[in-house]
N, C-alpha and C. Protein backbone atom coordinates (compact mmCIF):
# COMPACT_ATOMS: atom_id res chain seq x y z
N UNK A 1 -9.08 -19.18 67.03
CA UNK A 1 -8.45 -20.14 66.17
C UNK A 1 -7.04 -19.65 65.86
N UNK A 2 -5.90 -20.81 65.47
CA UNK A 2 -4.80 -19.67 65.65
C UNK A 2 -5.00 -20.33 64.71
N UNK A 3 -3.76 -19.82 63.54
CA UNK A 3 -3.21 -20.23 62.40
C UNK A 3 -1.47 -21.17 62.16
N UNK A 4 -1.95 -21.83 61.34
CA UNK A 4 -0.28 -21.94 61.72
C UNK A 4 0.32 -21.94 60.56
N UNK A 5 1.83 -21.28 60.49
CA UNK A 5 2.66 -21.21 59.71
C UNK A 5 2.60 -21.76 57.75
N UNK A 6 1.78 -22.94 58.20
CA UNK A 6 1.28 -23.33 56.60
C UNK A 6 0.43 -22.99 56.16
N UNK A 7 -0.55 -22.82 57.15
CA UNK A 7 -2.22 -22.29 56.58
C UNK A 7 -1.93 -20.55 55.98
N UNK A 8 -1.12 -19.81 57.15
CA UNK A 8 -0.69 -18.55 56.65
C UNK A 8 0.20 -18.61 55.29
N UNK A 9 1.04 -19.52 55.38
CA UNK A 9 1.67 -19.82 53.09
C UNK A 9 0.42 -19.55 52.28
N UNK A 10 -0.49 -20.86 53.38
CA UNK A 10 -1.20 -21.31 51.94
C UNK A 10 -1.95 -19.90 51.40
N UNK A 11 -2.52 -19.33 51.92
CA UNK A 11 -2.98 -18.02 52.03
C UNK A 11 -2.63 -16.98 51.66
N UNK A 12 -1.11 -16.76 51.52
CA UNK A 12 -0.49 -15.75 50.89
C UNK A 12 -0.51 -16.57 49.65
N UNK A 13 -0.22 -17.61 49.33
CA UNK A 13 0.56 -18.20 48.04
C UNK A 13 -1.49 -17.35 46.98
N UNK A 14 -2.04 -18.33 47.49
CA UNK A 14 -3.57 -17.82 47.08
C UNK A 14 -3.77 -16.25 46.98
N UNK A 15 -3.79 -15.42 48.02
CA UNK A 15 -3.49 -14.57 47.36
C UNK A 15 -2.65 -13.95 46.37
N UNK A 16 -1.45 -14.05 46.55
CA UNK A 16 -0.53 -13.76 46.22
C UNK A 16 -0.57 -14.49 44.09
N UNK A 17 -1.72 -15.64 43.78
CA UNK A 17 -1.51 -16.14 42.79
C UNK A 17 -2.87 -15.17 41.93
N UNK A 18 -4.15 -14.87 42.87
CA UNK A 18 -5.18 -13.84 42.35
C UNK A 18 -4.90 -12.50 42.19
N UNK A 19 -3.56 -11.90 43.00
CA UNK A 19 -2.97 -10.36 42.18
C UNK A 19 -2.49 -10.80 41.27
N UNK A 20 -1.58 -11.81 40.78
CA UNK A 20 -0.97 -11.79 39.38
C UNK A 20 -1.76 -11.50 38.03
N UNK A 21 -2.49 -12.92 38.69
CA UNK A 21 -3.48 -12.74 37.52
C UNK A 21 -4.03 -11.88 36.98
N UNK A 22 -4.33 -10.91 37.90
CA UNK A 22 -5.50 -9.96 37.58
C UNK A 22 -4.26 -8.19 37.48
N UNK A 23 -3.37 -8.51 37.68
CA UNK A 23 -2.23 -7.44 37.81
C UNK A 23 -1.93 -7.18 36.38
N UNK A 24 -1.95 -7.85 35.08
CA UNK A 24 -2.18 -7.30 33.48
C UNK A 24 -3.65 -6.62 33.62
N UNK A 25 -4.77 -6.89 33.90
CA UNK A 25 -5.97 -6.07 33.80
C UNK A 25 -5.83 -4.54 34.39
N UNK A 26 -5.29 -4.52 35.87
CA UNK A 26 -5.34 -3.45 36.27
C UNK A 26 -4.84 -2.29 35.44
N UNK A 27 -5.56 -0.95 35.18
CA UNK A 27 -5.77 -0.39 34.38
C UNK A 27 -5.07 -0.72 32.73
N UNK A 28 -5.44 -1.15 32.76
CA UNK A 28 -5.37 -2.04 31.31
C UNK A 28 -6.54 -1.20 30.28
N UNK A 29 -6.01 -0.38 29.21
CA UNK A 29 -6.69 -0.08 28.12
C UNK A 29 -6.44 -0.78 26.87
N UNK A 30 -7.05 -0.54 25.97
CA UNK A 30 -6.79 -1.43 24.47
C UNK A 30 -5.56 -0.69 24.24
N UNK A 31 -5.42 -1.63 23.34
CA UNK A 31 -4.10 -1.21 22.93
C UNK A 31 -4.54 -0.31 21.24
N UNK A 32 -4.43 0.40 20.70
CA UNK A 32 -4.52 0.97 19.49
C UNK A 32 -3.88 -0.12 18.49
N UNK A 33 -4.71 -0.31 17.54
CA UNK A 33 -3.82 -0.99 15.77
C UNK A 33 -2.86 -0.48 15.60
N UNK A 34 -1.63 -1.04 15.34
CA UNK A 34 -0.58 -0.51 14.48
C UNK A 34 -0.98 -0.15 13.29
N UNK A 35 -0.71 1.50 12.81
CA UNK A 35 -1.28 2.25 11.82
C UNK A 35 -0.49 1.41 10.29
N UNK A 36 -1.14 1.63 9.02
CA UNK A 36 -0.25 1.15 8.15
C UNK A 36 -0.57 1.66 7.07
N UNK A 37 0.21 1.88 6.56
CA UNK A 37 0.19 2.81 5.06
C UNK A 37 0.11 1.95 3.66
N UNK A 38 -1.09 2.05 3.49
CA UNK A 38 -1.18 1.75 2.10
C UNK A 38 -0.96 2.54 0.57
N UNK A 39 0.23 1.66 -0.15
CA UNK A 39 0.07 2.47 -1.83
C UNK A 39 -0.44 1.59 -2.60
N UNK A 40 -1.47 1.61 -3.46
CA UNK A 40 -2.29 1.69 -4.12
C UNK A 40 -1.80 1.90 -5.91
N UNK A 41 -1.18 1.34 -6.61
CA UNK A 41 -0.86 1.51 -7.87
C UNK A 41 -2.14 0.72 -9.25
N UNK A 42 -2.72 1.43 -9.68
CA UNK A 42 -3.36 0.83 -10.94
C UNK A 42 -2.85 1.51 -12.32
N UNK A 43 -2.54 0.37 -12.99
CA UNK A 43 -2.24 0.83 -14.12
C UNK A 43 -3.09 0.50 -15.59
N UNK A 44 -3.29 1.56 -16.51
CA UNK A 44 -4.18 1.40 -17.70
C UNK A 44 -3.02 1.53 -18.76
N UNK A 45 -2.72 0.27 -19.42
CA UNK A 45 -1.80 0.14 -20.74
C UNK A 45 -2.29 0.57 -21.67
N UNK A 46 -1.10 1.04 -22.58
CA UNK A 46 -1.38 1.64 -23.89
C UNK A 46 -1.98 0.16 -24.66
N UNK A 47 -2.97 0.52 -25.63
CA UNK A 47 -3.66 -0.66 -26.97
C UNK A 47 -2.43 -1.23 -27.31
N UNK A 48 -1.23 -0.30 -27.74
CA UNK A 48 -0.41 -1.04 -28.33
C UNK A 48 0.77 -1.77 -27.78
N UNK A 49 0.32 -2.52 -25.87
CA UNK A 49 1.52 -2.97 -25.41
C UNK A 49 0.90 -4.12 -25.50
N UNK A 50 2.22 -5.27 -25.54
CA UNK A 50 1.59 -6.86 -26.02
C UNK A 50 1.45 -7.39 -24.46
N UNK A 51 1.15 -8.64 -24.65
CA UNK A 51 0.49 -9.63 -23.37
C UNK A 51 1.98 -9.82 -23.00
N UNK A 52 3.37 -9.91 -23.69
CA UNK A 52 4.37 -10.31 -23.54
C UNK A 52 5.11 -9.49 -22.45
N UNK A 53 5.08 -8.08 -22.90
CA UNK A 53 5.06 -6.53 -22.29
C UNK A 53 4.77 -6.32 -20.98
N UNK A 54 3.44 -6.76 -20.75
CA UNK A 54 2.63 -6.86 -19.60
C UNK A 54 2.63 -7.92 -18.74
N UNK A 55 3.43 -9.31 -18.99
CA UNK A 55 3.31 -10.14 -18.36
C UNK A 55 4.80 -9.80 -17.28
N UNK A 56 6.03 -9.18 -18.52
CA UNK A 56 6.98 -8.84 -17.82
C UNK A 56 6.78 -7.83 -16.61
N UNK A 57 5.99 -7.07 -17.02
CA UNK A 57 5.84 -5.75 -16.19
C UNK A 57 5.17 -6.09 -14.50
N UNK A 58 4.29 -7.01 -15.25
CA UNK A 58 3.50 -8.03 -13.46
C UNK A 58 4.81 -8.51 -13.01
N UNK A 59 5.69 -9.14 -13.49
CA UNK A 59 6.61 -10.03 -12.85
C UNK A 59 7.53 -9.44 -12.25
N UNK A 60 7.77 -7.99 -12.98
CA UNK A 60 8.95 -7.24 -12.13
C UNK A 60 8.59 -6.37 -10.78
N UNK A 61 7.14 -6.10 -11.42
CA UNK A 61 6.88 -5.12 -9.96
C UNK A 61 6.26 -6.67 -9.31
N UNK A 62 6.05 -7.59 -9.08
CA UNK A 62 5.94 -8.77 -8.11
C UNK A 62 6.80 -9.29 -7.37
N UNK A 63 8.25 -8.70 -8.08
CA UNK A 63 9.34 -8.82 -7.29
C UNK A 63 10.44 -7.81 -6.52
N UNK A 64 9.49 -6.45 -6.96
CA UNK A 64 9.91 -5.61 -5.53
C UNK A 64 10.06 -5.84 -4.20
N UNK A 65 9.28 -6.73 -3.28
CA UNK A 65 9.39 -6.98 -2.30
C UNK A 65 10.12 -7.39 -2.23
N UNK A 66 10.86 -8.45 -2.71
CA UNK A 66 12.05 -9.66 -2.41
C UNK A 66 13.40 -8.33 -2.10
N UNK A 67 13.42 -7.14 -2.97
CA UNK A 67 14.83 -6.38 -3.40
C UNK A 67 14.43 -5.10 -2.33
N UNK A 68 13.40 -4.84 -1.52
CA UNK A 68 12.90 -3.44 -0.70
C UNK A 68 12.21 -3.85 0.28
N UNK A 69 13.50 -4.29 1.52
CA UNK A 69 12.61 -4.83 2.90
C UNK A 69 11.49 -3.69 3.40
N UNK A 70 11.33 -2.51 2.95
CA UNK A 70 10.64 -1.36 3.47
C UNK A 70 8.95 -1.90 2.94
N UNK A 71 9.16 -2.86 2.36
CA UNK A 71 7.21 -3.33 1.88
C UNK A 71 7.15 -4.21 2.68
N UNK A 72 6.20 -3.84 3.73
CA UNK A 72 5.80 -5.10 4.36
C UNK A 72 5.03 -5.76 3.53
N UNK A 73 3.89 -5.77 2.99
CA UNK A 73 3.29 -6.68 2.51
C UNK A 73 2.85 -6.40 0.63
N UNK A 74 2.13 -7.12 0.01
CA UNK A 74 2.38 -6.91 -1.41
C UNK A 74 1.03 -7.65 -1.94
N UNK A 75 -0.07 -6.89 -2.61
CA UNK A 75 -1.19 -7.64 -3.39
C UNK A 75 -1.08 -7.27 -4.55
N UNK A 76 -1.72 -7.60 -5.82
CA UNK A 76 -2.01 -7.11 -6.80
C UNK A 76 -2.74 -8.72 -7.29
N UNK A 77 -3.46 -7.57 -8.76
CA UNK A 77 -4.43 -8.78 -9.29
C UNK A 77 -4.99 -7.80 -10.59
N UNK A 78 -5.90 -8.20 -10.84
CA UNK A 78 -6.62 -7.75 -12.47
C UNK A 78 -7.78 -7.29 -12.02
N UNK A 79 -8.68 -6.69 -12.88
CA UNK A 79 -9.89 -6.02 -12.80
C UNK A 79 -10.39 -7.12 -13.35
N UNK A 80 -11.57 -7.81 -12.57
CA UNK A 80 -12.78 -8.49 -12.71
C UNK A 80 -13.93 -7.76 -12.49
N UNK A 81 -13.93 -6.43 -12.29
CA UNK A 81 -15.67 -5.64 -11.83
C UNK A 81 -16.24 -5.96 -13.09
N UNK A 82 -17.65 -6.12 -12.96
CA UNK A 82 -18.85 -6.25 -14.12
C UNK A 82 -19.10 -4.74 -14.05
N UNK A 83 -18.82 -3.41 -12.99
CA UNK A 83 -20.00 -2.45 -13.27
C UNK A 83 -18.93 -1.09 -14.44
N UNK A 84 -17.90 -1.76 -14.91
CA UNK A 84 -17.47 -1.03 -16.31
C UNK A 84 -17.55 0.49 -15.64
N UNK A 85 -16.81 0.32 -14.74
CA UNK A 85 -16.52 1.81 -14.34
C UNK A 85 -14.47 1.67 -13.97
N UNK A 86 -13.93 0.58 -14.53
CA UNK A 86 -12.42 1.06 -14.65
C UNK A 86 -11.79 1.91 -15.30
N UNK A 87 -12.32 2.27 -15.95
CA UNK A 87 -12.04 3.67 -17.08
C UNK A 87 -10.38 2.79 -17.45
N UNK A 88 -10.91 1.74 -17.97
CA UNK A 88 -9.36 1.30 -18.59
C UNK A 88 -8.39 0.92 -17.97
N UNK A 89 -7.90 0.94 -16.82
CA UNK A 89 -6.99 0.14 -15.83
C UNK A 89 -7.53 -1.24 -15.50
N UNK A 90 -6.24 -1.60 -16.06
CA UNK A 90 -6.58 -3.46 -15.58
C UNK A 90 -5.99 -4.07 -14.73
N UNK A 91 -5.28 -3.69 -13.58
CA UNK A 91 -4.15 -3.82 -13.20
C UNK A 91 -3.79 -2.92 -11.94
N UNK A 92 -4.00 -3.45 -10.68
CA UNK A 92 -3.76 -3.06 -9.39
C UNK A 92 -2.93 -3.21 -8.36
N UNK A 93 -1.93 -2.97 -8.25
CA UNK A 93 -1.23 -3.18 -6.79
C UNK A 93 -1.36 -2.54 -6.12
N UNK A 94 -1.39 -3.45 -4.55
CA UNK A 94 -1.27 -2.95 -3.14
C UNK A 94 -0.24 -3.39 -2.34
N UNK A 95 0.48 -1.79 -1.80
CA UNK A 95 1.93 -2.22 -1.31
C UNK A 95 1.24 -1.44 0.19
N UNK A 96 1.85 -2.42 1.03
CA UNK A 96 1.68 -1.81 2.72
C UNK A 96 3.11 -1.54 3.61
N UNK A 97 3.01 -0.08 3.86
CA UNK A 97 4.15 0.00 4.58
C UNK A 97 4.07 0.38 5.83
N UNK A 98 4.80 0.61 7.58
CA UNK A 98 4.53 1.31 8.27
C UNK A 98 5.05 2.40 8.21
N UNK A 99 5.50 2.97 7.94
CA UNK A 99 5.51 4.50 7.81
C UNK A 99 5.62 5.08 6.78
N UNK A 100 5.58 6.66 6.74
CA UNK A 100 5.85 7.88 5.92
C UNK A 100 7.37 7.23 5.07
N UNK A 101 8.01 7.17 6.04
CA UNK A 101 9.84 6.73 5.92
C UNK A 101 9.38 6.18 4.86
N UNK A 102 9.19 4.81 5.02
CA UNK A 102 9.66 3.03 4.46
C UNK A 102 8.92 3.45 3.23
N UNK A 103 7.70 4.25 3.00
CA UNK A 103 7.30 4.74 1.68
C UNK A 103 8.30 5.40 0.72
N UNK A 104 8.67 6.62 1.66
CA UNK A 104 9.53 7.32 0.78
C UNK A 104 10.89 6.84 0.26
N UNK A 105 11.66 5.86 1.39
CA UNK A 105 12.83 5.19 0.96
C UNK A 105 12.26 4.19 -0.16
N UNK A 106 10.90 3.40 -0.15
CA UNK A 106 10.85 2.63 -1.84
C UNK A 106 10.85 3.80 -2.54
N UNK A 107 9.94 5.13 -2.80
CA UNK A 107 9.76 5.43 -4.06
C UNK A 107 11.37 5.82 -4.74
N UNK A 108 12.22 5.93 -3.77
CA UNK A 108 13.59 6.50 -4.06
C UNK A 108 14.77 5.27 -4.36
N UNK A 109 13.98 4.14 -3.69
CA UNK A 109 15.30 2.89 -3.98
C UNK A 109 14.93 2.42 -5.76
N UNK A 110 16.46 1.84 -5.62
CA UNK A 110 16.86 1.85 -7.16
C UNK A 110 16.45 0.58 -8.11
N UNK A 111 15.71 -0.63 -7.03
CA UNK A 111 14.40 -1.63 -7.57
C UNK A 111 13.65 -0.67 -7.96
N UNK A 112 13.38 0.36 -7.11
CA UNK A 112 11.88 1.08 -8.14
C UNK A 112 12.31 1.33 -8.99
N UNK A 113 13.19 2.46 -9.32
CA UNK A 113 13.35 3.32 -10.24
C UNK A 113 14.01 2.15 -11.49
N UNK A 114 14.20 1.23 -11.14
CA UNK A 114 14.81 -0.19 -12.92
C UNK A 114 13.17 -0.33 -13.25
N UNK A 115 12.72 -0.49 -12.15
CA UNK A 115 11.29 -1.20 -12.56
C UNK A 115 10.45 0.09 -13.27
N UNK A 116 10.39 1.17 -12.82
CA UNK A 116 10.52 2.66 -13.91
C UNK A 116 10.83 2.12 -15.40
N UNK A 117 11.86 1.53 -15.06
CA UNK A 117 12.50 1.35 -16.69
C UNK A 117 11.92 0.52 -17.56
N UNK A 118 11.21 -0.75 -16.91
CA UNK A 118 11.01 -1.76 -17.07
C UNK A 118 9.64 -1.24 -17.86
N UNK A 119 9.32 -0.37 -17.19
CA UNK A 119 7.89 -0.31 -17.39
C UNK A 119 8.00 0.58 -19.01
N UNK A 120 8.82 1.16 -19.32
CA UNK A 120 8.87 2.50 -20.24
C UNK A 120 7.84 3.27 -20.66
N UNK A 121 7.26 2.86 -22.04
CA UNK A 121 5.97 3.75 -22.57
C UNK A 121 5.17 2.50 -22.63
N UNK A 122 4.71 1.43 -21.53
CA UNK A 122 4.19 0.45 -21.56
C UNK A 122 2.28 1.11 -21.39
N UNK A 123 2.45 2.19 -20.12
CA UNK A 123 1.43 2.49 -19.97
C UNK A 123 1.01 3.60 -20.79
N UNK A 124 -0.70 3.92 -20.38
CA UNK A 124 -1.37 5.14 -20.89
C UNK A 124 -1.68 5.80 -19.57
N UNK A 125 -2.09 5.40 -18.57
CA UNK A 125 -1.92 5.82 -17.35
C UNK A 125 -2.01 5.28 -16.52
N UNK A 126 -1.41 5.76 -14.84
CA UNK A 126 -1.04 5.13 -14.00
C UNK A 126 -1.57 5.82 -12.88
N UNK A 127 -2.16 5.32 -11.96
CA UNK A 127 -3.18 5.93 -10.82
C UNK A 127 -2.15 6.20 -9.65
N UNK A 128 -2.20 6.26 -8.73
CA UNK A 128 -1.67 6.09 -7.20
C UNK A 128 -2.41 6.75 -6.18
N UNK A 129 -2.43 6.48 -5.26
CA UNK A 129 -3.41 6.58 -3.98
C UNK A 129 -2.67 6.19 -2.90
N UNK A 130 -2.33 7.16 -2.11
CA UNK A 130 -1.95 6.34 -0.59
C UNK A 130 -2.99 6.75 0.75
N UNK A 131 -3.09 5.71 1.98
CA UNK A 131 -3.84 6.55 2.64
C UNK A 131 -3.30 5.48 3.75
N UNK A 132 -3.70 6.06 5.11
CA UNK A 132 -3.72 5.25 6.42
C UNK A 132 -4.80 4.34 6.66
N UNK A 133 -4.76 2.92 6.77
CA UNK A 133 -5.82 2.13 6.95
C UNK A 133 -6.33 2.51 8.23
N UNK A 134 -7.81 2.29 7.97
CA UNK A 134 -8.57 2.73 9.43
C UNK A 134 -9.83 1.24 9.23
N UNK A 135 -10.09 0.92 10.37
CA UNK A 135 -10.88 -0.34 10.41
C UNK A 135 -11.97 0.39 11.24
């Protein structure tokens, strides 16, 4: 049988369309998560700071992100647990950064350190926790 000139296209084109495809698989491993650094802030107010005090204090650290591109992302919220093991902190933020860096440039930029100010003798104490998320 001979072949002719088109049947041999068609044939390469076919092959030629089943390496592509399969040319991302070839040795193809997962790819690893981008690692990310979580800080972790809870704070337990003094008895004697008002709702007024505290409402400011949510609002200013809620608006760190907008003033410190180094936070990628930003949660916080209140203590709702029933099992009365907050030992007095009502009050949690979670700041996510990718690196060591982008951590250390917030704790040093000068949004933090007003919001320092902001905060004064508002609290009784203040937690922090950082760690690498692992899934």
């Amino acid at each position: 049988m001979m072949l002719t000139l088109a049947h041999c296209l068609k044939y390469v084109f076919a092959i030629s369309f089943v390496l592509i495809s399969l040319a991302p698989l070839v040795g193809a491993q997962p790819q690893p998560e981008a690692k990310i650094l979580r800080h972790v802030v809870s704070f337990r107010f003094k008895e004697t700071t008002s709702q007024h005090d505290i409402k400011k204090i949510e609002d200013a650290f809620r608006a760190l992100p907008s003033k410190i591109h180094e936070i990628r992302s930003f949660e916080w919220g209140t203590n709702v647990s029933k099992e009365n093991l907050s030992q007095g902190y009502t009050h949690c933020f979670i700041l996510t950064f990718a690196s060591d860096k982008d951590r250390d440039a917030y704790l040093v930029h000068p949004a933090h350190k007003e919001f320092g100010n902001i905060i004064g003798d508002a609290l009784d104490k203040v937690f922090v926790v950082d760690f690498w998320a692992q899934k």
